[in-house]
N, C-alpha and C. Protein backbone atom coordinates (compact mmCIF):
# COMPACT_ATOMS: atom_id res chain seq x y z
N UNK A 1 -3.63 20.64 -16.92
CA UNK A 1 -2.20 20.40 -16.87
C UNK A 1 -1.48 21.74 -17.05
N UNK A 2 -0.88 22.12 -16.40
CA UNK A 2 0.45 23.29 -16.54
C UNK A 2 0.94 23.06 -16.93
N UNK A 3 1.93 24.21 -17.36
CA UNK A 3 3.01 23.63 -18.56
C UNK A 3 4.50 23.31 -17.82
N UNK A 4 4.65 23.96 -16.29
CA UNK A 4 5.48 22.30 -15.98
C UNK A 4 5.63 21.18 -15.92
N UNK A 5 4.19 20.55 -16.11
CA UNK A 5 4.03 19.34 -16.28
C UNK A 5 3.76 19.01 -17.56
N UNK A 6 4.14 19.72 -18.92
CA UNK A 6 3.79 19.19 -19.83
C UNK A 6 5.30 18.76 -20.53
N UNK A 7 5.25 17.50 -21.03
CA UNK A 7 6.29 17.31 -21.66
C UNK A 7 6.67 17.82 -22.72
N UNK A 8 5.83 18.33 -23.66
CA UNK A 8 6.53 19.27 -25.20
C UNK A 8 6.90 20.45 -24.74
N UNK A 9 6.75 20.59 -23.43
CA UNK A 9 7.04 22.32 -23.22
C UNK A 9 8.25 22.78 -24.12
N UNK A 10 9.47 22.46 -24.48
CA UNK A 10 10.64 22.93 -24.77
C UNK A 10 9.97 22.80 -26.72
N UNK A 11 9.49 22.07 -27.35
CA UNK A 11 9.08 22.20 -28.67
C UNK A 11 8.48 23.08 -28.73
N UNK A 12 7.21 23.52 -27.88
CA UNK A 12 6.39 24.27 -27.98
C UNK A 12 7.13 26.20 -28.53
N UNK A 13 8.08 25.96 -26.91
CA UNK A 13 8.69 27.10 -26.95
C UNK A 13 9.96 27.27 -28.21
N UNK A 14 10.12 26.29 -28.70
CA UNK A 14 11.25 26.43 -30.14
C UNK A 14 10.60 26.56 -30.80
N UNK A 15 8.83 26.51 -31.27
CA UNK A 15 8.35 26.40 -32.10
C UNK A 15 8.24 28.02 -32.35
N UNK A 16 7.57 28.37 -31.22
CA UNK A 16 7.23 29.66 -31.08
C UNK A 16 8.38 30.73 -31.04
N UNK A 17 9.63 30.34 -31.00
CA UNK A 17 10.93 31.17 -31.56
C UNK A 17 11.50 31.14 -32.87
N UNK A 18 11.06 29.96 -33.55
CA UNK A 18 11.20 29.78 -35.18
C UNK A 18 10.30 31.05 -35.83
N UNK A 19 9.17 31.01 -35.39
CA UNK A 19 7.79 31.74 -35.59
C UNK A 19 8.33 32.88 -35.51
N UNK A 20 8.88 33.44 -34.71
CA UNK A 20 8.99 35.08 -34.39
C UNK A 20 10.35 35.28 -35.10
N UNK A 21 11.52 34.59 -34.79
CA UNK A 21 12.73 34.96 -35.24
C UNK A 21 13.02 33.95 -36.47
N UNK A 22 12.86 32.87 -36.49
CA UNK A 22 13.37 32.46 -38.30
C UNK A 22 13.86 31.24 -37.62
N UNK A 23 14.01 29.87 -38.11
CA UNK A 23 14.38 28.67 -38.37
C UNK A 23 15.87 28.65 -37.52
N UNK A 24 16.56 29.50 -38.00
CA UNK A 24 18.09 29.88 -38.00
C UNK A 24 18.69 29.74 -36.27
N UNK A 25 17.95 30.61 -35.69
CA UNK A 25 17.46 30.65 -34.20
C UNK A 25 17.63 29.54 -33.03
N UNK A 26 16.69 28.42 -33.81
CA UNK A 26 16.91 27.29 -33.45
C UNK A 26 17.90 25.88 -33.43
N UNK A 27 18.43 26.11 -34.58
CA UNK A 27 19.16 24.80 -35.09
C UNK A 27 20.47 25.10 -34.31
N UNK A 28 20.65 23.41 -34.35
CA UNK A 28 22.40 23.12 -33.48
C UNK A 28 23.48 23.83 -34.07
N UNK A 29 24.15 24.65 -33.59
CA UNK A 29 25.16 24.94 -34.13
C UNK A 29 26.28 24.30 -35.01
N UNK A 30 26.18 23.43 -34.45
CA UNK A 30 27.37 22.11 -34.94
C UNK A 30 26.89 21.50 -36.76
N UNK A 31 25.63 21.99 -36.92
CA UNK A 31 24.77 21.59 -38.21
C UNK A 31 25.82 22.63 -39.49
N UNK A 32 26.06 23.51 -39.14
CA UNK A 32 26.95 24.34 -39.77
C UNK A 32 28.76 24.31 -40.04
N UNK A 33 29.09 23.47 -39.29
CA UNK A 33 29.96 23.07 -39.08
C UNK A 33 30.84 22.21 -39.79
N UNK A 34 31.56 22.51 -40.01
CA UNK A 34 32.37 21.27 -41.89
C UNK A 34 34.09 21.30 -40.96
N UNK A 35 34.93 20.21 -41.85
CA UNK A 35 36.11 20.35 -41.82
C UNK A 35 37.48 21.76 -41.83
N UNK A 36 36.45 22.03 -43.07
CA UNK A 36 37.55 23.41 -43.12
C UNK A 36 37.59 24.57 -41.89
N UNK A 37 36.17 24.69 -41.43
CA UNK A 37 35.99 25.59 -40.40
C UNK A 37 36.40 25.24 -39.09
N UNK A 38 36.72 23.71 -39.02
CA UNK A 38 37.20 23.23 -38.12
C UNK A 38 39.20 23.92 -37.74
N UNK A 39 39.21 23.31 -39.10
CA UNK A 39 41.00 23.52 -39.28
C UNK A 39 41.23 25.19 -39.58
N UNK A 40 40.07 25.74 -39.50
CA UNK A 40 40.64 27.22 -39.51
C UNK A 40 40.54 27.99 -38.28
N UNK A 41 39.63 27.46 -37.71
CA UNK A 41 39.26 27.57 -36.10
C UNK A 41 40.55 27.06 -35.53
N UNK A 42 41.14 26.37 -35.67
CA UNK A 42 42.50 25.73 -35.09
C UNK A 42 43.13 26.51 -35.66
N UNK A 43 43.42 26.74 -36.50
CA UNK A 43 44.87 27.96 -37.32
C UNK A 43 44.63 29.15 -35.95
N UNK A 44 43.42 29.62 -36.61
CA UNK A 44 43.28 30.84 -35.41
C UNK A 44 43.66 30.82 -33.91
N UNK A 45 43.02 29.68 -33.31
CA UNK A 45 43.70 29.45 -32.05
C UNK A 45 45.06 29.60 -31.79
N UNK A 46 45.64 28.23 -32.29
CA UNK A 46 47.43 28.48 -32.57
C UNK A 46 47.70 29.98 -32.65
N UNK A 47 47.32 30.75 -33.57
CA UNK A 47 48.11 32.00 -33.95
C UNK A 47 47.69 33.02 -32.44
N UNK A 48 46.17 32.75 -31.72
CA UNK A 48 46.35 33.84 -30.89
C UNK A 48 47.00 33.37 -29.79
N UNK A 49 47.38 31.93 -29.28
CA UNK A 49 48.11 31.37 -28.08
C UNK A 49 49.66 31.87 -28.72
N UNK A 50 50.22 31.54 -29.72
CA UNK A 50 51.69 32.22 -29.84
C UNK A 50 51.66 33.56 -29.67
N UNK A 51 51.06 34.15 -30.00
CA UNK A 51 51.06 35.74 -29.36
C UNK A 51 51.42 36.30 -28.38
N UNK A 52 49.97 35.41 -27.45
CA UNK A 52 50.05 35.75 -25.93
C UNK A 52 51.44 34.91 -25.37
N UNK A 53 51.80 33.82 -25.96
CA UNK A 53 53.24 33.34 -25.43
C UNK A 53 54.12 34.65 -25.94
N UNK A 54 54.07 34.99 -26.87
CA UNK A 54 54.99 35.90 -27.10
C UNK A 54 55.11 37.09 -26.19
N UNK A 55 54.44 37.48 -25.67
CA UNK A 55 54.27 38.80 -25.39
C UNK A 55 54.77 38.27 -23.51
N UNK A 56 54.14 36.87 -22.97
CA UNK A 56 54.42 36.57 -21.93
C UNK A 56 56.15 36.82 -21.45
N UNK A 57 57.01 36.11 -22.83
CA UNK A 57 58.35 36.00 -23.07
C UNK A 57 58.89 37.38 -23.16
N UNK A 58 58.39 38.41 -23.82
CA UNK A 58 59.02 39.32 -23.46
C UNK A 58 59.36 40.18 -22.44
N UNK A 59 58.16 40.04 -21.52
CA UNK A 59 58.03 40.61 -20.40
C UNK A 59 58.55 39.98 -19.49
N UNK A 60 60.03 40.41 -19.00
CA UNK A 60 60.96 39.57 -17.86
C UNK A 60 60.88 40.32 -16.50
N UNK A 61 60.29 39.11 -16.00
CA UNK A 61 59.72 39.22 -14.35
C UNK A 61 61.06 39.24 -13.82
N UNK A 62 60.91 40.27 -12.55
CA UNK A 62 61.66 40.64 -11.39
C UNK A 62 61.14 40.26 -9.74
N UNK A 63 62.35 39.94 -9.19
CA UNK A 63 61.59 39.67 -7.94
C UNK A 63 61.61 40.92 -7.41
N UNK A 64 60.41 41.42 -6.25
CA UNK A 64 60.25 42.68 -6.07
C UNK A 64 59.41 43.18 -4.43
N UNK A 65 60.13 42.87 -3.57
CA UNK A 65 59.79 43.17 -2.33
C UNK A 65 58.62 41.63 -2.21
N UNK A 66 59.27 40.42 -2.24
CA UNK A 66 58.73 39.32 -2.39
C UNK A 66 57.38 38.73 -3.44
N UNK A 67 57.48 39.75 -4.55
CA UNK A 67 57.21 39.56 -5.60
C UNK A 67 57.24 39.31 -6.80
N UNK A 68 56.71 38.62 -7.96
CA UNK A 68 57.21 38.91 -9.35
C UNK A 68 56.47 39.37 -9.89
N UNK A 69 57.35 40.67 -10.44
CA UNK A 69 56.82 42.17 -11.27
C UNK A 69 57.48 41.92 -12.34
N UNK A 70 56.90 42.29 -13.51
CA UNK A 70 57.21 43.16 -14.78
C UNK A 70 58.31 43.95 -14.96
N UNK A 71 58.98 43.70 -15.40
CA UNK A 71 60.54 44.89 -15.55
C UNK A 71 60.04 45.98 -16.17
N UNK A 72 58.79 45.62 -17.12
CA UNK A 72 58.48 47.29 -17.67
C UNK A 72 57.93 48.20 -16.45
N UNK A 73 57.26 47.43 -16.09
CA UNK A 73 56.13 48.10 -14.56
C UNK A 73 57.40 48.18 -13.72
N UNK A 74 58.15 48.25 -13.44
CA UNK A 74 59.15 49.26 -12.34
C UNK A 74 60.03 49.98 -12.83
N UNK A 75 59.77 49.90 -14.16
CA UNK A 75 60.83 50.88 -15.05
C UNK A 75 59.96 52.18 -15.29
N UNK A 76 58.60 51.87 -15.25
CA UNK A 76 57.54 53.09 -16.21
C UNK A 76 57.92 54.12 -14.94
N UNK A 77 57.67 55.50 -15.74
CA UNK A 77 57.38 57.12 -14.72
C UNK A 77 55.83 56.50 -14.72
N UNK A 78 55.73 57.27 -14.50
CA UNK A 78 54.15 57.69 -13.63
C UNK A 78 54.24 59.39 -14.09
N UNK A 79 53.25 59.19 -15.03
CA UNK A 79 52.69 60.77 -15.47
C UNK A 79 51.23 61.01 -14.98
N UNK A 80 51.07 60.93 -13.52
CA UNK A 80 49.91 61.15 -12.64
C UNK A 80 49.99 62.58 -11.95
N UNK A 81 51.31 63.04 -11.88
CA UNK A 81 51.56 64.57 -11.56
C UNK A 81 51.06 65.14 -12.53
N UNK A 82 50.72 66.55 -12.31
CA UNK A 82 50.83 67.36 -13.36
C UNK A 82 52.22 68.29 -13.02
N UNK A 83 52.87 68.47 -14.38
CA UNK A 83 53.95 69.56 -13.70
C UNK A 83 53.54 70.80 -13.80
N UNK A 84 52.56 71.30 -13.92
CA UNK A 84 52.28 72.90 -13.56
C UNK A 84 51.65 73.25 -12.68
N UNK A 85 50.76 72.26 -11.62
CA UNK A 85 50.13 72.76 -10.54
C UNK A 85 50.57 72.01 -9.46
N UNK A 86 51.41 70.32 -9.85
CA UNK A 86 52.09 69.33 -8.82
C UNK A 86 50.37 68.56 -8.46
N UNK A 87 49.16 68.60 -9.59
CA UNK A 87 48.47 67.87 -8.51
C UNK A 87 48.44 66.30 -9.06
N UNK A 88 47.97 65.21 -7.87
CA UNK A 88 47.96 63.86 -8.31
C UNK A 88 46.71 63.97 -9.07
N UNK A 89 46.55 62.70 -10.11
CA UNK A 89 44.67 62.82 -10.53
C UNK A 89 44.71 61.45 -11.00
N UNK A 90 44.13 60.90 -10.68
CA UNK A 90 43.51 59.45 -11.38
C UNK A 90 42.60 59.72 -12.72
N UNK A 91 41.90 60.83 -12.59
CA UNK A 91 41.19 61.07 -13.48
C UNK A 91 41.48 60.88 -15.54
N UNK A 92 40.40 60.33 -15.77
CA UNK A 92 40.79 59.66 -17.13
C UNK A 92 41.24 60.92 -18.29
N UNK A 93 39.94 61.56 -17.88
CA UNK A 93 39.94 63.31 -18.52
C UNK A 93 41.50 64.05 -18.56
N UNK A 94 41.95 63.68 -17.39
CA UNK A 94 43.47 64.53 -16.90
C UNK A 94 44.08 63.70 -17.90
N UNK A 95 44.28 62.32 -18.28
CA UNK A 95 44.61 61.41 -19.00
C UNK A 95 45.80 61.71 -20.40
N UNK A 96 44.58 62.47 -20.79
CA UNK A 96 44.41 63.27 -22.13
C UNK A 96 44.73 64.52 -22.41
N UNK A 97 44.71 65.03 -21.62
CA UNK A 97 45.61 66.49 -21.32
C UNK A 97 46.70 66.65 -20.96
N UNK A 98 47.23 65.31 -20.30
CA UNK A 98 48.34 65.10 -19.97
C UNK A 98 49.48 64.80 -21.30
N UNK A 99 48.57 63.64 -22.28
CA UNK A 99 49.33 63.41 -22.99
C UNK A 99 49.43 64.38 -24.25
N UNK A 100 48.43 65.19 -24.21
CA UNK A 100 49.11 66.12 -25.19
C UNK A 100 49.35 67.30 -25.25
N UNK A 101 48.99 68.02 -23.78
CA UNK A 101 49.27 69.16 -23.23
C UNK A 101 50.91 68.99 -22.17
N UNK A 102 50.54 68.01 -21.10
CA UNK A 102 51.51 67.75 -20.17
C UNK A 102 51.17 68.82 -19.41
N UNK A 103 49.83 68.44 -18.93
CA UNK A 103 49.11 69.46 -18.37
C UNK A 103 47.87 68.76 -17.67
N UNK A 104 47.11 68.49 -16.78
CA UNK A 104 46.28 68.23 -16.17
C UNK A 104 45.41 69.07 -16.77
N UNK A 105 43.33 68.54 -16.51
CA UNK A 105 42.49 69.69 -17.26
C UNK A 105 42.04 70.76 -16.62
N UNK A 106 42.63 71.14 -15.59
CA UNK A 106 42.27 72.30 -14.80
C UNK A 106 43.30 73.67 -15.45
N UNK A 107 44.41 73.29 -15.35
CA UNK A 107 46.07 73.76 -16.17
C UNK A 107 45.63 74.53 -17.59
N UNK A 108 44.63 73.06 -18.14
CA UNK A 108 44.41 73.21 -19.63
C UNK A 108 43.64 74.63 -20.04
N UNK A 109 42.41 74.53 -18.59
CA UNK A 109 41.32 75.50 -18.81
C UNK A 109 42.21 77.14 -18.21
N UNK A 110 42.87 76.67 -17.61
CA UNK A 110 43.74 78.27 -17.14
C UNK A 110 44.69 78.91 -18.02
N UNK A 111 45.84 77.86 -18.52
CA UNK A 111 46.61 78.22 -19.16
C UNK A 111 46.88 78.14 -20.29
N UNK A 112 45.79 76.58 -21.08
CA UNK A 112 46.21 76.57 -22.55
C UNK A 112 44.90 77.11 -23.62
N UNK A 113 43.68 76.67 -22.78
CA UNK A 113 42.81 76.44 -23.81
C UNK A 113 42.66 78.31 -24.74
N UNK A 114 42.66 78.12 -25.51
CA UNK A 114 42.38 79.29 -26.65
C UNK A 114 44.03 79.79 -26.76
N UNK A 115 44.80 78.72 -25.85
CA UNK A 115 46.34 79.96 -26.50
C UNK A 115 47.57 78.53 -26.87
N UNK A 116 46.84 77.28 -27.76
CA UNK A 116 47.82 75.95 -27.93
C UNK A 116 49.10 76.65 -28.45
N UNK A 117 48.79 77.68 -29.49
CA UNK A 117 50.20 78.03 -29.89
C UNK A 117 51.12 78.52 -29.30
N UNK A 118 50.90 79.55 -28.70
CA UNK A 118 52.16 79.50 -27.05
C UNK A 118 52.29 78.39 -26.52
N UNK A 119 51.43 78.13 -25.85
CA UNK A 119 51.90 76.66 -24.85
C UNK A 119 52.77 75.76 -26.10
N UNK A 120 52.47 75.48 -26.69
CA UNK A 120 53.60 74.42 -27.96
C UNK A 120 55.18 75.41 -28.30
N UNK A 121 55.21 76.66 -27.97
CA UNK A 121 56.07 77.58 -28.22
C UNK A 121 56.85 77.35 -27.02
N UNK A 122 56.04 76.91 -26.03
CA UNK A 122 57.32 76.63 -24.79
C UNK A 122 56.97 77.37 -23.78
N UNK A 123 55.98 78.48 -23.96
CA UNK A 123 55.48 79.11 -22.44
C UNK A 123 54.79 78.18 -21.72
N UNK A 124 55.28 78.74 -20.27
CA UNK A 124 54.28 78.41 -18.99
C UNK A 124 54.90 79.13 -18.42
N UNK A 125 53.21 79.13 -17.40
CA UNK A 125 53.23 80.11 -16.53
C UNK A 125 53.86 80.09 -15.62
N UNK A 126 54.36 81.47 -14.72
CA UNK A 126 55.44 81.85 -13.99
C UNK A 126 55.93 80.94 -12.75
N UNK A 127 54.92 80.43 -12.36
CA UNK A 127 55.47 79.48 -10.86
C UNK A 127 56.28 78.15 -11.53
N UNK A 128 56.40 78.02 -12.98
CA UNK A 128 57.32 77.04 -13.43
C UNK A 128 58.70 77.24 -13.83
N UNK A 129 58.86 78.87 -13.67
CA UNK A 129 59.94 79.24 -14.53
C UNK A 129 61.06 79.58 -13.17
């Protein structure tokens, strides 16, 4: 007989996962399960659905070339330029240089890296001035 054709197959194999990993492994989840954890599991729910309502409510949709957009999303700049070389970058790296240089990381490696205290002093280089 194979063990597709054997009917304990599924004991066999819980048996042999108790064995290796512990009792714990096996049992119904629901065995753990009481009133209070019930009604706190519900608290929690409630509190993360008002949230996401909340956050839905704040965000007031616009119609938008036969769409509905976000009023923040057509209000945001776009800091995908860099302003010292004009280039676009998707790049995540540029990301980060952007936000605390305002500088793309090519910019960073030319013009800031080893000199932050000028660049924070207000220099840049000449094709900006």
């Amino acid at each position: 007989m194979s063990d597709k054709d054997d009917p304990n197959i599924v004991v066999k194999i819980e048996k042999a996962i108790a064995q290796k990993y512990g009792d714990k492994t096996i049992q119904n989840p629901k065995s753990n399960w009481d009133e209070e954890k019930e009604k706190q599991y519900l608290q929690d729910l409630k509190k993360f659905y008002k949230k996401i309502n909340k956050k839905e409510d704040a965000t007031e949709k616009k119609q938008h070339k036969g769409f509905l957009v976000s009023e923040t999303f057509l209000n945001k700049k776009s800091t995908r330029t860099c302003p010292v070389c004009n280039h676009y970058s998707f790049k995540t790296k540029d990301d980060v240089y952007m936000n605390k240089f305002e500088c793309c990381f090519e910019c960073y490696v030319k013009y800031v890296e080893d000199r932050e205290d000028r660049w924070f002093s207000g220099w840049r280089p000449e094709t900006l001035r």
